[in-house]
Protein backbone atom coordinates (compact mmCIF):
# COMPACT_ATOMS: atom_id res chain seq x y z
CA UNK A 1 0.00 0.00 0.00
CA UNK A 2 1.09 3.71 -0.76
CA UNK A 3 0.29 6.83 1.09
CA UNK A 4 -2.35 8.90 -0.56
CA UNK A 5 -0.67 11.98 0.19
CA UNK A 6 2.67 11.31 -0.69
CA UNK A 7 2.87 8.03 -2.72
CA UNK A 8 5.51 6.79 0.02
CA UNK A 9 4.99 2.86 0.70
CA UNK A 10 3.62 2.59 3.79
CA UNK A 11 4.59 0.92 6.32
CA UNK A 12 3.34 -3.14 7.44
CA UNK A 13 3.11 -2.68 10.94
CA UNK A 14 1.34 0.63 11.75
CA UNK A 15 -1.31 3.41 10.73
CA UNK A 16 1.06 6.32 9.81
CA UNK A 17 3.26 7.20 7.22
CA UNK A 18 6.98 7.39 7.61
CA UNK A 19 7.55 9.89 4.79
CA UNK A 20 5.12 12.22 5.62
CA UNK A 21 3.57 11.04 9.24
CA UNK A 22 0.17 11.48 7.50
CA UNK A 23 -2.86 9.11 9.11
CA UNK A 24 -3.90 6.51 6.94
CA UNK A 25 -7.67 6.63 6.02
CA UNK A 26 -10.05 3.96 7.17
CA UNK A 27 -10.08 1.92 4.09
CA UNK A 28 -6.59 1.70 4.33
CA UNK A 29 -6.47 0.94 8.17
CA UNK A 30 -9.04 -2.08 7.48
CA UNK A 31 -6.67 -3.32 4.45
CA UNK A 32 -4.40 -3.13 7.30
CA UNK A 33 -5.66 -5.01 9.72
CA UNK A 34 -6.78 -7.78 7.39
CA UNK A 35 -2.97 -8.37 6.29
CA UNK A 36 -1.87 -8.29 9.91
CA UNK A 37 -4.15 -11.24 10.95
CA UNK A 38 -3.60 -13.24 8.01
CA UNK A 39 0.28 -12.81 8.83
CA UNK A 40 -0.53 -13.95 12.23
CA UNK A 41 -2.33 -16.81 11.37
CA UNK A 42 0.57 -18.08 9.02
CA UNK A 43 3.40 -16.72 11.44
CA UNK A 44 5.83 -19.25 12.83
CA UNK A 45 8.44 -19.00 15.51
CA UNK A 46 12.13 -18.72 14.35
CA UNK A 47 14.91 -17.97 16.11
CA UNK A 48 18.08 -16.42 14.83
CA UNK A 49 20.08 -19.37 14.75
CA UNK A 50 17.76 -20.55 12.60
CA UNK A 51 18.39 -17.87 9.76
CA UNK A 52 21.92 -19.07 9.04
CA UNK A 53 20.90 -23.13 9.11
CA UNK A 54 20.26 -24.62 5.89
CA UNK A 55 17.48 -27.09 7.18
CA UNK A 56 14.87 -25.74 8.96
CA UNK A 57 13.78 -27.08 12.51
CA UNK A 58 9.49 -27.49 13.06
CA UNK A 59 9.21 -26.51 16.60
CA UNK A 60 5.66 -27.31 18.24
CA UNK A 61 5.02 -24.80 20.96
CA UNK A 62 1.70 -25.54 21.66
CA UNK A 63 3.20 -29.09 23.85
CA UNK A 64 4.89 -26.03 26.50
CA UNK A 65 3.48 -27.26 30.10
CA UNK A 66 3.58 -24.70 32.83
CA UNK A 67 4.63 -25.85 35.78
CA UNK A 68 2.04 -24.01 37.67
CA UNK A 69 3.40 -25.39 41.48
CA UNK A 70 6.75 -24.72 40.49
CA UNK A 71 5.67 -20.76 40.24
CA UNK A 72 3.69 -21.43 43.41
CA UNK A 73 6.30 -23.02 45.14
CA UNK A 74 8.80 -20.42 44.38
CA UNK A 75 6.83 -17.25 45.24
CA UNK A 76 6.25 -19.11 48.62
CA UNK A 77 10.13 -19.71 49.33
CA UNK A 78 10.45 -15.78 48.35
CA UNK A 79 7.89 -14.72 50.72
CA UNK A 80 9.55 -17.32 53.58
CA UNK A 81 12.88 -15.61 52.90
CA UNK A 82 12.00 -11.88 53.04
CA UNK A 83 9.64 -12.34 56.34
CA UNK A 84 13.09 -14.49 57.91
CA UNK A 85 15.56 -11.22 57.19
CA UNK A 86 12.16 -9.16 58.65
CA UNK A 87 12.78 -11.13 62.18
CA UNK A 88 16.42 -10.93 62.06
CA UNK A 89 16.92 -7.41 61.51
CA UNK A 90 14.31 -6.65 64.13
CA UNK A 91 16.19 -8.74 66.54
């Protein structure tokens, strides 16, 4: 897409120009938003290592488990720690 005011390209990611910081008009904001969720629907993870590899590697991030107790057992330590310096600089 082009900027009607000053035939610059526009940016993909954003609703003003670059050239001339004009607004884009709502046609052009719904073209916009159209491209942006079909890019998100296709988008896959890469990292940077995997720019300079010759074969790419299919990771499947939707496996991830949290470890939801881990978290709980943590902030609980954290909490255990901070009230134990509490006592001993009040001693």
């Amino acid at each position: 897409m082009y900027c009607k005011k000053c035939g610059a390209a526009l940016p993909s990611h954003g609703y003003i120009c670059k050239s001339c910081g004009a607004m884009m008009d709502t046609e052009q904001i719904k073209m916009q938003k159209n491209l942006m969720r079909e890019q998100d629907d296709n988008k896959t993870v890469q990292l940077l290592s995997d720019k300079y590899t010759n074969n790419t590697i299919d990771r499947d991030y939707k496996k991830h488990k949290e470890n939801k107790y881990l978290g709980a057992l943590l902030i609980i330590l954290v909490i255990i720690i901070i009230i134990i310096i509490a006592v001993l600089k009040v001693m």
